[in-house]
C-alpha atoms as a PDB file:
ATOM      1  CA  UNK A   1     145.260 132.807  72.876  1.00  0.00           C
ATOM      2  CA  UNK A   2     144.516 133.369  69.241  1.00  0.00           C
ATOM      3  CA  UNK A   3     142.272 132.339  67.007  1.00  0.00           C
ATOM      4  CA  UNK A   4     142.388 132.316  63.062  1.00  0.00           C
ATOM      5  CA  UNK A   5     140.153 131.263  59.791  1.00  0.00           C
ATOM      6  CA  UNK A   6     140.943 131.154  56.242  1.00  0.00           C
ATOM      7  CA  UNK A   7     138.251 130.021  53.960  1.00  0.00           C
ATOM      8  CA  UNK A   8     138.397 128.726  50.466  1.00  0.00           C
ATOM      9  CA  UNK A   9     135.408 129.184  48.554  1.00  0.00           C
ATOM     10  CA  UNK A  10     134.379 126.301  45.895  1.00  0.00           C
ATOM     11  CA  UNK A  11     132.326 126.783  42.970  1.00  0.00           C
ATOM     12  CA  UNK A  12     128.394 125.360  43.332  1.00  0.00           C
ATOM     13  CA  UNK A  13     128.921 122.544  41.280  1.00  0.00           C
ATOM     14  CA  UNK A  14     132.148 121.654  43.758  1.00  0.00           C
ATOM     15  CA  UNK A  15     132.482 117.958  44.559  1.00  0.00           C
ATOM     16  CA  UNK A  16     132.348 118.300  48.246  1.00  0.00           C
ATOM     17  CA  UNK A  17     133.573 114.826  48.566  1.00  0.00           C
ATOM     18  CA  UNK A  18     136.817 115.859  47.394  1.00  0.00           C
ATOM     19  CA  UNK A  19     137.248 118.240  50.787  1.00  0.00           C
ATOM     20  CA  UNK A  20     135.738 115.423  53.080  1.00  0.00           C
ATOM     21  CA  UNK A  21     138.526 112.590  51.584  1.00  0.00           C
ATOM     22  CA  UNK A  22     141.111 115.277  51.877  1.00  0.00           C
ATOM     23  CA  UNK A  23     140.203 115.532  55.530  1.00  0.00           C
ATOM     24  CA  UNK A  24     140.426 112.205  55.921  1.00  0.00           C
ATOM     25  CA  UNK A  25     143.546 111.695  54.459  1.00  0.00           C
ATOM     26  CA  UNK A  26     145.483 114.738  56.120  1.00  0.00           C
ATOM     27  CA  UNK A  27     143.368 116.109  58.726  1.00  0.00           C
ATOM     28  CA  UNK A  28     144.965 114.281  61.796  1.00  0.00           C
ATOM     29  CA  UNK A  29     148.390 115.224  60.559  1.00  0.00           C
ATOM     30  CA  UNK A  30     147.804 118.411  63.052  1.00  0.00           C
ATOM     31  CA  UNK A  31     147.147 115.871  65.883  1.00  0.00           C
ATOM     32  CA  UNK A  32     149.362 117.241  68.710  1.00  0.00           C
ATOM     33  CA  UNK A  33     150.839 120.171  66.732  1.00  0.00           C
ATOM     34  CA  UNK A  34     152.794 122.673  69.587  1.00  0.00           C
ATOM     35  CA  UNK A  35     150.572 125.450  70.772  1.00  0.00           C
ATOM     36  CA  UNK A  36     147.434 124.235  69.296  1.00  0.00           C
ATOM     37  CA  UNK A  37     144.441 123.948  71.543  1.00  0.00           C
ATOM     38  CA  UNK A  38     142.188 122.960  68.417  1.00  0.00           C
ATOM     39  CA  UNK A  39     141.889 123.242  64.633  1.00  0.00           C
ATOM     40  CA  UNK A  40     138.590 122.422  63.185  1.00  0.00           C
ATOM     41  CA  UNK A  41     138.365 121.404  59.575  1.00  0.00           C
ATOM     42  CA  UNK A  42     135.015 122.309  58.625  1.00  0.00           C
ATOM     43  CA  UNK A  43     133.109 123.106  55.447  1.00  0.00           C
ATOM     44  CA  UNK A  44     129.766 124.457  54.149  1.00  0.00           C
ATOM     45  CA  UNK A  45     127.814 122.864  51.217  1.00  0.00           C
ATOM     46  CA  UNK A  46     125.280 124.507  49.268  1.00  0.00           C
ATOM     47  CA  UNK A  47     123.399 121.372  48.816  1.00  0.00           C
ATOM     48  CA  UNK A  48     122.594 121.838  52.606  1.00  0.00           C
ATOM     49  CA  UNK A  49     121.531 125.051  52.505  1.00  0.00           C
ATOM     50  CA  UNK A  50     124.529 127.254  52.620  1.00  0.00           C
ATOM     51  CA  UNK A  51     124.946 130.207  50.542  1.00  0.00           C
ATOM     52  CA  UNK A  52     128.220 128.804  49.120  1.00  0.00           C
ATOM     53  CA  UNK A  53     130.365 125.649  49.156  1.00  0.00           C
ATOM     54  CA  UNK A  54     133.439 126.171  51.255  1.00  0.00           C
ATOM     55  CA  UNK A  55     136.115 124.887  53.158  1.00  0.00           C
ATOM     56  CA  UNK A  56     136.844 127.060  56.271  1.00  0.00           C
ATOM     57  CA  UNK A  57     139.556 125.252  59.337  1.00  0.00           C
ATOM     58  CA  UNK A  58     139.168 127.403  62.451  1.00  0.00           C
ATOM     59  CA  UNK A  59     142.026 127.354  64.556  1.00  0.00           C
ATOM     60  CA  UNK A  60     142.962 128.320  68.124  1.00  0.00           C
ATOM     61  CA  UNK A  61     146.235 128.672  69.152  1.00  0.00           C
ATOM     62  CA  UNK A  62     147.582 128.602  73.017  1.00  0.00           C
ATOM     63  CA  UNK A  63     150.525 130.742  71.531  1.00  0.00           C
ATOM     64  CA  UNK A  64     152.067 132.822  69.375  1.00  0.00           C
ATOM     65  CA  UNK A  65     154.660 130.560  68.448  1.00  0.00           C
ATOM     66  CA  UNK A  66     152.774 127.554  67.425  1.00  0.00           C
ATOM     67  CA  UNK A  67     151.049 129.792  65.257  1.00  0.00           C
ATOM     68  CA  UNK A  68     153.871 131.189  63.521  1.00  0.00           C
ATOM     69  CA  UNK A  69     155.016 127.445  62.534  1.00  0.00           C
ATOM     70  CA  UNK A  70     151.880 127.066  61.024  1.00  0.00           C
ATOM     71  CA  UNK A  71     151.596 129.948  59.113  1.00  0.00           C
ATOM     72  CA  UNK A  72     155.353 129.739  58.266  1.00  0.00           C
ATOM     73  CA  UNK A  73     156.559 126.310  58.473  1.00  0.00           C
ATOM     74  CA  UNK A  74     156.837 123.098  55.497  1.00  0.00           C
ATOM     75  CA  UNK A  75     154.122 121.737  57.237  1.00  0.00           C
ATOM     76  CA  UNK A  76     151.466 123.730  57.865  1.00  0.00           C
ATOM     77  CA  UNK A  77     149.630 126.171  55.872  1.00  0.00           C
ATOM     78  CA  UNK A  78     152.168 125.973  52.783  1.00  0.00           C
ATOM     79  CA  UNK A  79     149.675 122.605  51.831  1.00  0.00           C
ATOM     80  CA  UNK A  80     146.719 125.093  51.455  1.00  0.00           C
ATOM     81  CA  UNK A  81     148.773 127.587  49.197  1.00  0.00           C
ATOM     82  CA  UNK A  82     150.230 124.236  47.046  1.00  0.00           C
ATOM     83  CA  UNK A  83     146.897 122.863  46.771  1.00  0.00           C
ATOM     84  CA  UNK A  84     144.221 126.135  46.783  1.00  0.00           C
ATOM     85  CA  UNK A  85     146.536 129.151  46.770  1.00  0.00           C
ATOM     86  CA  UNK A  86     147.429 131.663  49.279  1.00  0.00           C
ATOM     87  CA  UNK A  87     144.356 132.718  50.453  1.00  0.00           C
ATOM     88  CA  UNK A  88     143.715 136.001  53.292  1.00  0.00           C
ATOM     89  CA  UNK A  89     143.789 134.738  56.935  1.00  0.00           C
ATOM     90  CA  UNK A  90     140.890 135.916  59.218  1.00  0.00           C
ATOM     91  CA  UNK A  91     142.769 136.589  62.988  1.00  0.00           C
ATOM     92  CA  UNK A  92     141.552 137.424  66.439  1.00  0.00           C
ATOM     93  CA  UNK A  93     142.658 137.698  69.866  1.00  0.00           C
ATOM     94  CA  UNK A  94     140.588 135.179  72.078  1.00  0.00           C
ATOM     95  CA  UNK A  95     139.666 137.441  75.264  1.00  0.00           C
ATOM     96  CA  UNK A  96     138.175 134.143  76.329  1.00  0.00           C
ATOM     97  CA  UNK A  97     137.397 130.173  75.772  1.00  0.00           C
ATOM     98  CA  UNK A  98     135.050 128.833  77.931  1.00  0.00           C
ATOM     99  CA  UNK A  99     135.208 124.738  77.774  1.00  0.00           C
ATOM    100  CA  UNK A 100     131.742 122.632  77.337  1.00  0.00           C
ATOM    101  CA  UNK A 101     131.071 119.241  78.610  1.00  0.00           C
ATOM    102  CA  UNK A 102     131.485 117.432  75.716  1.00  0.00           C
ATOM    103  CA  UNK A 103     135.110 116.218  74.082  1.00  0.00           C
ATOM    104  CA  UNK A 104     136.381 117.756  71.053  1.00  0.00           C
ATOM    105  CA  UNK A 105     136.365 114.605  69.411  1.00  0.00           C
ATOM    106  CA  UNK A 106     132.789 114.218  69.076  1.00  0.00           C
ATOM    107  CA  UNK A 107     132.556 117.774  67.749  1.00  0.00           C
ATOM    108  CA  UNK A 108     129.875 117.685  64.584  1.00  0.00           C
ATOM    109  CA  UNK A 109     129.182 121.449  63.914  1.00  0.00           C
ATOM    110  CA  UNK A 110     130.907 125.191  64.859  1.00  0.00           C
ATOM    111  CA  UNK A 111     128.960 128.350  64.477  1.00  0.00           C
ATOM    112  CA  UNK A 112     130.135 131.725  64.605  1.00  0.00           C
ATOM    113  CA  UNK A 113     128.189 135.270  65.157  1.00  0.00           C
ATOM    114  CA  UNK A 114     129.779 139.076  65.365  1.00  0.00           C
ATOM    115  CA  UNK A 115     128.970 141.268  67.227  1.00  0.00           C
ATOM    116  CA  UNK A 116     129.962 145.024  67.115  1.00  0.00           C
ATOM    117  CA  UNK A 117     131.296 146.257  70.026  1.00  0.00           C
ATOM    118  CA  UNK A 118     129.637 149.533  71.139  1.00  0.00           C
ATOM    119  CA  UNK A 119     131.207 152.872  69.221  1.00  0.00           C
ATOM    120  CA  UNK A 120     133.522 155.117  71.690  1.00  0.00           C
ATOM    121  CA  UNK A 121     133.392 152.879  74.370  1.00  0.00           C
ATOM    122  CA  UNK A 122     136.697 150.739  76.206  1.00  0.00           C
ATOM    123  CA  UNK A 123     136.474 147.128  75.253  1.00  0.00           C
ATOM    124  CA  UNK A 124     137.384 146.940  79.722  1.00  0.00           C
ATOM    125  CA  UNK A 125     133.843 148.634  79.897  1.00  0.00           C
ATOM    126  CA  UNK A 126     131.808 146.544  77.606  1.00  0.00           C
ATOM    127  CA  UNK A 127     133.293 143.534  76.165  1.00  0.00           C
ATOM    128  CA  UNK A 128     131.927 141.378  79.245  1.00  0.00           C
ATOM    129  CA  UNK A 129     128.436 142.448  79.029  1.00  0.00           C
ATOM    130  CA  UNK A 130     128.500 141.793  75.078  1.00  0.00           C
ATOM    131  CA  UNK A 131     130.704 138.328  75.711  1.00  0.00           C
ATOM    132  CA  UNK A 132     128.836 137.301  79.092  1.00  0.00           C
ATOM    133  CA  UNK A 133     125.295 136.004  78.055  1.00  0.00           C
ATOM    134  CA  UNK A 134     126.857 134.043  75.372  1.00  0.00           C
ATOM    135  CA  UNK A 135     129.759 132.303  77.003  1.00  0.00           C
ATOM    136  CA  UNK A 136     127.278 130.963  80.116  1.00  0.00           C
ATOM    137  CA  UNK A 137     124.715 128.829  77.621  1.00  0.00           C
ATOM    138  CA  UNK A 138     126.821 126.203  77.925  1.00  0.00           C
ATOM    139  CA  UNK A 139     125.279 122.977  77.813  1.00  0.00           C
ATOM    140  CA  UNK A 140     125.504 119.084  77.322  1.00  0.00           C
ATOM    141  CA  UNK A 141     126.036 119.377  73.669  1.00  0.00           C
ATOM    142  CA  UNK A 142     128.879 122.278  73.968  1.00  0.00           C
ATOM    143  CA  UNK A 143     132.338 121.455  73.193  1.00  0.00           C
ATOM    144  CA  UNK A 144     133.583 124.614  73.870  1.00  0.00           C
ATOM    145  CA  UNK A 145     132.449 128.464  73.736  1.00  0.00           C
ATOM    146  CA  UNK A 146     135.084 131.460  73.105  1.00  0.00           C
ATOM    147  CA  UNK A 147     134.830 135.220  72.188  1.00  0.00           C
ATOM    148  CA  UNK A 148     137.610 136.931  70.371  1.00  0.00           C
ATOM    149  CA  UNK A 149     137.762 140.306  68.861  1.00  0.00           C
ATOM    150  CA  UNK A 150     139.309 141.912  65.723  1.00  0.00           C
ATOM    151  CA  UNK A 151     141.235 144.682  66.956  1.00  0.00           C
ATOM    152  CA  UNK A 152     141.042 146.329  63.802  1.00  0.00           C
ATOM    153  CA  UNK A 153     137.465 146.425  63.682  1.00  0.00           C
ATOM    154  CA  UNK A 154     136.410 146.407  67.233  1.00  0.00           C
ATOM    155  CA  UNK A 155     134.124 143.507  66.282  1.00  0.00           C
ATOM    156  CA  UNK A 156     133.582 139.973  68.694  1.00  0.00           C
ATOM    157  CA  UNK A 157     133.713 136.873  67.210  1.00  0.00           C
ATOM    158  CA  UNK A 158     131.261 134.266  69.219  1.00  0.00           C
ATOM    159  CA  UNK A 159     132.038 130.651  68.566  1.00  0.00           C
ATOM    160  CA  UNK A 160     130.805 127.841  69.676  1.00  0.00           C
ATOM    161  CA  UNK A 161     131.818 124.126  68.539  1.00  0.00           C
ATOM    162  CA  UNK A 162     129.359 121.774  69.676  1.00  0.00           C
ATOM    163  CA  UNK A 163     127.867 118.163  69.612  1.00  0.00           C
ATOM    164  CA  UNK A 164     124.664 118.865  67.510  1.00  0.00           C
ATOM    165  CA  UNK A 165     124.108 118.460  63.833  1.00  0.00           C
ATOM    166  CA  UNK A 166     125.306 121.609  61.823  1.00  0.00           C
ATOM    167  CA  UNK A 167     123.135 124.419  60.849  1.00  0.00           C
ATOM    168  CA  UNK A 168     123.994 125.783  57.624  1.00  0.00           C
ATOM    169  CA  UNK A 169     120.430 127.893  56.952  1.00  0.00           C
ATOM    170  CA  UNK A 170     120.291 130.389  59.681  1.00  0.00           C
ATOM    171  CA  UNK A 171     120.600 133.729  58.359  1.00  0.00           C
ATOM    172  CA  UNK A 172     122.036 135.067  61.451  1.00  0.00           C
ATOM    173  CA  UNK A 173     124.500 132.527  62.500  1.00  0.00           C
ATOM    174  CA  UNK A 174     127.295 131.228  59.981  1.00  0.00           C
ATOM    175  CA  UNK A 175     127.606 127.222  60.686  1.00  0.00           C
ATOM    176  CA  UNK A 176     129.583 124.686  59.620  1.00  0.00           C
ATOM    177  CA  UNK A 177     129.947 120.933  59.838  1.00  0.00           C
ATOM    178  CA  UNK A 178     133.085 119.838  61.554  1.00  0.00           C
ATOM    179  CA  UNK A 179     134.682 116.865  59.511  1.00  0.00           C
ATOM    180  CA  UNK A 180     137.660 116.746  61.734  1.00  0.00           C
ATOM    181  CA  UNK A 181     139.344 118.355  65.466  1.00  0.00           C
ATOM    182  CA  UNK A 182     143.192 118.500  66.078  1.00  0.00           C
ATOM    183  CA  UNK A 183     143.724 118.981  69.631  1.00  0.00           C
ATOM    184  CA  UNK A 184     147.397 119.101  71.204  1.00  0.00           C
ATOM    185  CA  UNK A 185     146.850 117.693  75.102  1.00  0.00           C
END
């Protein structure tokens, strides 16, 4: 599995509205897409107590494949350079996805943490113990839980989609609110 982020940052005085009808219009257009297990359209307003106004989809892909049709197909991510520009693509490898109780459709915030995996040591000797405690607080409001490094920085990823309301002030935690989840069953 794979997992992948671009965001688009919006000026202060952005009409966040504008992202939220987009969504609404478009965002079930990746409803089913091949080798998707989700793609969360989510966004962060300043008027909430984010640093910046953004608009951030995090995706998770079963496959390579169904992420190469994304990234390189008509109907994919070719909307996002048309409409915002081609803008850098954040990638990890998922080492694992732990499903919550709850469905992905009643998703209403994701929030991500990194972690730096310990210098000189094998990720087989200490990704677990970084990746454990996190992955087994599941609870009634989880959607789902994954870790997923960046090879190229030996960092983890911790993400967790979930039921509650989004936090968007914690200086330690990046959240979002979740306007929209593609699944593929």
């Amino acid at each position: 599995m794979y997992a992948m982020q671009y965001a688009i940052n919006l000026p202060a005085d952005y009409d966040m509205r504008t992202i939220r009808d987009r969504v609404a219009a478009t965002g079930r257009l990746m409803d089913d897409f091949a080798g998707l297990e989700f793609r969360a359209c989510l966004i962060r307003e300043k008027a909430r107590g984010a640093t910046r106004n953004a608009y951030a989809p995090f995706y998770v892909w079963r496959d390579i494949d169904g992420m190469r049709s994304f990234c390189w197909g008509e109907s994919g991510y070719s909307s996002i350079v048309r409409d915002f520009g081609r803008q850098p693509i954040q990638d990890w490898t998922v080492a694992r996805l732990v499903p919550g109780p709850a469905p992905y459709a009643d998703a209403r915030s994701l929030t991500m943490s990194t972690v730096q995996l310990p210098e000189g040591e094998a990720p087989s000797r200490c990704l677990d113990a970084v990746t454990r405690p996190f992955l087994t607080r599941t609870d009634s409001q989880s959607v789902t839980r994954l870790a997923a490094v960046d090879i190229t920085t030996w960092t983890v990823v911790l993400v967790e989609l979930s039921c509650r309301p989004a936090e968007q002030t914690d200086p330690r935690l990046t959240g979002y609110e979740v306007l929209h989840v593609s699944t593929a069953r």
